[in-house]
Protein backbone atom coordinates (compact mmCIF):
# COMPACT_ATOMS: atom_id res chain seq x y z
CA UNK A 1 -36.94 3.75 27.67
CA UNK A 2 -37.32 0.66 25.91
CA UNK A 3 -33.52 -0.78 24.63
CA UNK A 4 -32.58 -2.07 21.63
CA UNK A 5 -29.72 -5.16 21.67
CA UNK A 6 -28.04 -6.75 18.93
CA UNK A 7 -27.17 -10.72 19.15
CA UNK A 8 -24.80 -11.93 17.07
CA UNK A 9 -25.13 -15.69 16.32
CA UNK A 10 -28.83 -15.73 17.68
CA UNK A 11 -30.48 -18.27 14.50
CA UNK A 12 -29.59 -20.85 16.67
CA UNK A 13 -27.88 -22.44 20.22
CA UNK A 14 -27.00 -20.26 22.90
CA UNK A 15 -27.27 -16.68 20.74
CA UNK A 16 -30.93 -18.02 20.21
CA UNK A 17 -31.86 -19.01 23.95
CA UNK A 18 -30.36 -15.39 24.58
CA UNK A 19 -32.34 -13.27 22.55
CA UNK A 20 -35.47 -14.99 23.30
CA UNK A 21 -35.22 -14.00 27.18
CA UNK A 22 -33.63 -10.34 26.28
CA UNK A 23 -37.34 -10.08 24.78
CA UNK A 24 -39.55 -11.73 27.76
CA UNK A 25 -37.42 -8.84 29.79
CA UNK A 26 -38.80 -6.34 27.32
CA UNK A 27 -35.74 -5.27 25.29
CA UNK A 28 -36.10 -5.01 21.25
CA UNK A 29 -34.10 -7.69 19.70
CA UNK A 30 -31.88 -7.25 16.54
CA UNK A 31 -31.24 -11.84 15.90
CA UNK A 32 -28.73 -11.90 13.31
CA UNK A 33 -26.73 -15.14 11.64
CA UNK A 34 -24.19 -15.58 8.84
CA UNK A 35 -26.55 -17.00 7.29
CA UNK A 36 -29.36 -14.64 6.73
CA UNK A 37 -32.45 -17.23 6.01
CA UNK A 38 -31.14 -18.80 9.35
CA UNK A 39 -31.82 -15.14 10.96
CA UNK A 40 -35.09 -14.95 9.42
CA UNK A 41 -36.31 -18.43 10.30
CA UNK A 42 -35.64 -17.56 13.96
CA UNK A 43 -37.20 -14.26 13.90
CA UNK A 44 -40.40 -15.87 12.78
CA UNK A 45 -41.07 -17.94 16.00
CA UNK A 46 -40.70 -14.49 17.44
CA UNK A 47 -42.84 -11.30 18.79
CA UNK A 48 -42.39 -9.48 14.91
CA UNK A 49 -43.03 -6.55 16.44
CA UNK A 50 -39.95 -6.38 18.30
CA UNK A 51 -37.62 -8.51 16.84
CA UNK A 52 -35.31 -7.24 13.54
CA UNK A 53 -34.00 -9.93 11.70
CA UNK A 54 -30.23 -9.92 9.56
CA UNK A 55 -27.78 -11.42 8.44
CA UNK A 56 -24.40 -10.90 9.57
CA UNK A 57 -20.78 -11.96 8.90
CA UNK A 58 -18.60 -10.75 12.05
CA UNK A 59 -15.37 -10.73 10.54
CA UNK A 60 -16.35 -7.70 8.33
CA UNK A 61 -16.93 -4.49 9.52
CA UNK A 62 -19.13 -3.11 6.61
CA UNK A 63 -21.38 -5.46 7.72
CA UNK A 64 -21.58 -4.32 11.27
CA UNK A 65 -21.92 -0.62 9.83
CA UNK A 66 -25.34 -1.88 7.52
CA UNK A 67 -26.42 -4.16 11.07
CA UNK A 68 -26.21 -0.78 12.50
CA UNK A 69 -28.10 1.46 10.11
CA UNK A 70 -30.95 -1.31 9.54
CA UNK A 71 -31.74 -1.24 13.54
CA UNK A 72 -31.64 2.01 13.57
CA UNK A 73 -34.07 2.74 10.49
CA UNK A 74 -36.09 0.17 12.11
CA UNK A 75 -35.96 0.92 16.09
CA UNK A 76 -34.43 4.43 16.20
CA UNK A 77 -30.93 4.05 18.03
CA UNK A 78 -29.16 0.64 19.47
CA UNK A 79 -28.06 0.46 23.29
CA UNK A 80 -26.38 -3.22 23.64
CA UNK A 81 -24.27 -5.96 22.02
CA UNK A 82 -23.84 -9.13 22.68
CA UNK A 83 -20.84 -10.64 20.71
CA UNK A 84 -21.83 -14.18 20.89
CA UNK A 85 -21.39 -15.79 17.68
CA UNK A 86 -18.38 -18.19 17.49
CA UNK A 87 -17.04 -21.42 15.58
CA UNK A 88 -16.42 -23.99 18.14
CA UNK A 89 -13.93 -26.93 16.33
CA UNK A 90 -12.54 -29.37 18.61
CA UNK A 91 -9.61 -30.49 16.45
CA UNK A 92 -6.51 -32.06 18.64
CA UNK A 93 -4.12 -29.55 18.91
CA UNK A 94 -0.85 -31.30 16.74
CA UNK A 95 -3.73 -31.78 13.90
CA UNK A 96 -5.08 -27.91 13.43
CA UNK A 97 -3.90 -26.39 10.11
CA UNK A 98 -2.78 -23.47 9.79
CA UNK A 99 -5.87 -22.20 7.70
CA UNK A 100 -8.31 -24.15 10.19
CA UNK A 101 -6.61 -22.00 12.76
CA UNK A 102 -6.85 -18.82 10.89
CA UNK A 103 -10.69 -19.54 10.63
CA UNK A 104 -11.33 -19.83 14.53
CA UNK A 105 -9.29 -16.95 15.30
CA UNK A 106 -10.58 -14.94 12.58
CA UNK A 107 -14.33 -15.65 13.29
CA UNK A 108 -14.14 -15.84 17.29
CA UNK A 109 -11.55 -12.91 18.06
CA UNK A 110 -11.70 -10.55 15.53
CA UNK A 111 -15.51 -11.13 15.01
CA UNK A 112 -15.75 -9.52 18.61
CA UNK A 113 -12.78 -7.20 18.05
CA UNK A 114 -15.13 -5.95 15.12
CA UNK A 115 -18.10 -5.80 16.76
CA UNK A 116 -16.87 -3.34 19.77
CA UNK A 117 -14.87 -1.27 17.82
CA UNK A 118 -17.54 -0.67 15.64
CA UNK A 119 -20.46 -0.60 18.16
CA UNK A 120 -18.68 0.80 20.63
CA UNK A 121 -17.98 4.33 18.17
CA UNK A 122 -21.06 4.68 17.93
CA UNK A 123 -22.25 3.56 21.51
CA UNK A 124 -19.58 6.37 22.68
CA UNK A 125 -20.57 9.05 20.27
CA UNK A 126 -24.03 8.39 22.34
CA UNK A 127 -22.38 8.46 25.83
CA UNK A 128 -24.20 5.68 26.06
CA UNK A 129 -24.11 1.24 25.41
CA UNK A 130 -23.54 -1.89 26.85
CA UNK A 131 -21.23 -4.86 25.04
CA UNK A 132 -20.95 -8.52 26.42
CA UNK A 133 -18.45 -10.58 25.17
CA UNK A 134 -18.99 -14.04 25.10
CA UNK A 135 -16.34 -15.71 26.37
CA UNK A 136 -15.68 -19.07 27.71
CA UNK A 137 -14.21 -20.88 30.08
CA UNK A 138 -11.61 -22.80 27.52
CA UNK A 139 -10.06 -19.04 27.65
CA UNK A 140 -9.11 -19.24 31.13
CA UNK A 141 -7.99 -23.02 31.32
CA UNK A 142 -6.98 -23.76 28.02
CA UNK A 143 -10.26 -26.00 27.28
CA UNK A 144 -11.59 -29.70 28.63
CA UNK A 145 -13.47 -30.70 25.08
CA UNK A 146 -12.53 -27.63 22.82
CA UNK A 147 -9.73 -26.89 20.51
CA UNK A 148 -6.51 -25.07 20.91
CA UNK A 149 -7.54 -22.53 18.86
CA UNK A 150 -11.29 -22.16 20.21
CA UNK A 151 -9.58 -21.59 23.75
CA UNK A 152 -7.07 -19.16 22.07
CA UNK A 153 -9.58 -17.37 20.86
CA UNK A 154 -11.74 -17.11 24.14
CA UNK A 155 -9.02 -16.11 25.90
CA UNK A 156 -8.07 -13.12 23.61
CA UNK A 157 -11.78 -12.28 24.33
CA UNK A 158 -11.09 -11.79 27.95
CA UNK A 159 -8.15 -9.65 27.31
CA UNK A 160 -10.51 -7.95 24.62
CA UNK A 161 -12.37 -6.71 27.09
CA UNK A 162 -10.34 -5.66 29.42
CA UNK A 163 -8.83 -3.41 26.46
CA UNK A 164 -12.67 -1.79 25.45
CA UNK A 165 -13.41 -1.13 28.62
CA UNK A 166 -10.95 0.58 29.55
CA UNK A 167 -11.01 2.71 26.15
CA UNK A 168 -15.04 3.23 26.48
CA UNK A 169 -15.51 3.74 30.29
CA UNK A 170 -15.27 7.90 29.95
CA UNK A 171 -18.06 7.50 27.28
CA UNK A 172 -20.71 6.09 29.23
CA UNK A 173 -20.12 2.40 27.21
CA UNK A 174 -19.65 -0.30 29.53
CA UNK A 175 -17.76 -3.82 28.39
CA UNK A 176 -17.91 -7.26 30.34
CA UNK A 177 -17.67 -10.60 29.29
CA UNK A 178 -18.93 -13.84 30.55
CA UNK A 179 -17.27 -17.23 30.39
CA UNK A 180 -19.91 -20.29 30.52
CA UNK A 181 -18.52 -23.83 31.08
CA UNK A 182 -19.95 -26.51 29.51
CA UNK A 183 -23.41 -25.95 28.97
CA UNK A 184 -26.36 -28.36 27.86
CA UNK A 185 -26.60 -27.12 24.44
CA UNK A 186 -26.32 -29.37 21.38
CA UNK A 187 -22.74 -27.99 20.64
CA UNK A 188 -21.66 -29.51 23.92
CA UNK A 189 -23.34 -32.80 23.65
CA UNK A 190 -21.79 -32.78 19.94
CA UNK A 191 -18.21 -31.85 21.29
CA UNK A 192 -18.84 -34.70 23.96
CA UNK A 193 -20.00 -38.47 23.42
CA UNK A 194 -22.57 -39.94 25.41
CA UNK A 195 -19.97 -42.43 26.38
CA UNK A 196 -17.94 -39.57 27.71
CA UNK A 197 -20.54 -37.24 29.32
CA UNK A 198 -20.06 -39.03 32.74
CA UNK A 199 -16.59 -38.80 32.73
CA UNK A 200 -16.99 -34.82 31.92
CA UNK A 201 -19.66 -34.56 34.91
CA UNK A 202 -17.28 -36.08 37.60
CA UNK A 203 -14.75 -33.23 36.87
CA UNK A 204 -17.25 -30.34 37.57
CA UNK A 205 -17.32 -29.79 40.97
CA UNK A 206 -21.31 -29.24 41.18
CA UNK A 207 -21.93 -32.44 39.07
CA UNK A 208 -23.77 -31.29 36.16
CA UNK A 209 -23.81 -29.20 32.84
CA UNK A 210 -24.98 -25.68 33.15
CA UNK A 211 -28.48 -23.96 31.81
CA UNK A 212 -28.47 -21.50 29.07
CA UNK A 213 -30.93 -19.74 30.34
CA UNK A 214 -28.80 -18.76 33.73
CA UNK A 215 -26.33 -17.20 30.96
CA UNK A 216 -28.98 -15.18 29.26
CA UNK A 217 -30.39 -14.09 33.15
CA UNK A 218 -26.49 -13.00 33.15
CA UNK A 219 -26.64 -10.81 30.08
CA UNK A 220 -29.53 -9.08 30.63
CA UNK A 221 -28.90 -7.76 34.06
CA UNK A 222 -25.49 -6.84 32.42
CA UNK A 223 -27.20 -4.96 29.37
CA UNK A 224 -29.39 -3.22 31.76
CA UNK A 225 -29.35 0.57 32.27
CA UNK A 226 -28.45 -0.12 35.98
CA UNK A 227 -25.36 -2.02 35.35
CA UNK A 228 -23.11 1.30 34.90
CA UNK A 229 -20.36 0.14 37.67
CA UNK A 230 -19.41 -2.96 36.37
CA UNK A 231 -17.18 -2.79 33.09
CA UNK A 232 -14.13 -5.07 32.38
CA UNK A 233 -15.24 -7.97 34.16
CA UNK A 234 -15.44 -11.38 33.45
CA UNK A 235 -18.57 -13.28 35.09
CA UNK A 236 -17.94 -16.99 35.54
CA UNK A 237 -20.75 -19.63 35.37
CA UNK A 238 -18.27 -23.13 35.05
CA UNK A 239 -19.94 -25.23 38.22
CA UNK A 240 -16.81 -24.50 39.89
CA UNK A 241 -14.60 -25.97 37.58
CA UNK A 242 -12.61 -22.52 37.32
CA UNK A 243 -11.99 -21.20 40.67
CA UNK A 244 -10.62 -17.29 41.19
């Protein structure tokens, strides 16, 4: 059976570098952005014939519910999410607003809140789906580069999960999250200075930034069909920066 995943935050970054390997490992692809051109622009440099373009505002869940009717017009059902989209502000913490605050929390934690409450109704009226939450590792250790209210966010993600999985185990729906550290990705490089990137390297214990594409290797085997006994967990890919 060929599956069907939706990305969230996939025009661009790590949502992108996801979705392209989800299709090289022969899953349909629904890319979707905020910003729907964004979506579309991706999609083009893609295999059309299995990729579904949209655009998608995660803090709403009317547009989940059209997200959800559009892939299944298109591919017939949806088995997977990955809630991946996120604003990542690195404001120092005694200089967030109170509205700049509102608008991390609001897009990173109830963006995914939204996404597997509404995905995972209709995953479990299936007895069937996978969600991945992308987390981060500024959830678990209150952030290196990131803001106060990015790591807030992340780590209401982890608890997140925790809380769906438990609610969507008896329905065949599985929910994990990962939590990357810092990653060679433009957002990183942006958070971090050149000046600064070899001071940020000596803190992680294996010396370097980590590869997106280990991350997407990550969601895939957790989107597959085989990975039924693993639900509320949290996969960590930091270089050993986070230790259990």
């Amino acid at each position: 059976m060929t599956q069907t995943v939706l990305v969230t935050g996939a025009a661009s970054g790590l949502g992108n570098v996801i979705a392209r390997h989800l299709l090289t490992q022969g899953y349909q692809v629904v890319l979707t952005d905020v910003d729907a051109a964004r979506a579309e622009a991706a999609a083009a440099e893609l295999d059309s014939r299995n990729v579904l373009a949209l655009g998608l505002d995660i803090r709403q869940p009317e547009d989940f519910d059209a997200a959800l009717a559009a892939t299944v017009a298109r591919f017939g059902s949806l088995h997977a999410l990955v809630n991946n989209a996120a604003l990542t502000l690195a404001t120092p913490v005694m200089d967030i607003t109170v509205d700049e605050f509102d608008r991390v929390i609001s897009t990173n934690l109830r963006g995914t809140f939204v996404g597997c409450q509404t995905m995972g109704r209709y995953f479990a009226s299936r007895g069937y789906g996978r969600i991945i939450n992308l987390a981060s590792l500024a959830g678990q250790n209150g952030g290196t580069a990131s803001g106060a209210h990015y790591a807030a966010s992340k780590g209401g993600i982890l608890t997140l999960t925790k809380v769906f999985a438990r609610e969507l185990a008896k329905s065949g729906v599985t929910v994990n999250a990962i939590a990357p550290g810092p990653m060679d990705l433009p957002t990183v490089h942006a958070l971090v200075p050149e000046e600064k990137m070899a001071g940020l390297l000596q803190m992680i214990p294996v010396g370097e930034l980590g590869e997106a594409e280990f991350v997407a290797h990550a969601v895939a085997l957790l989107a597959s069909q085989h990975a039924s006994f693993v639900t509320g967990a949290t996969w960590d890919i930091n270089g050993g920066l986070f230790m259990r």
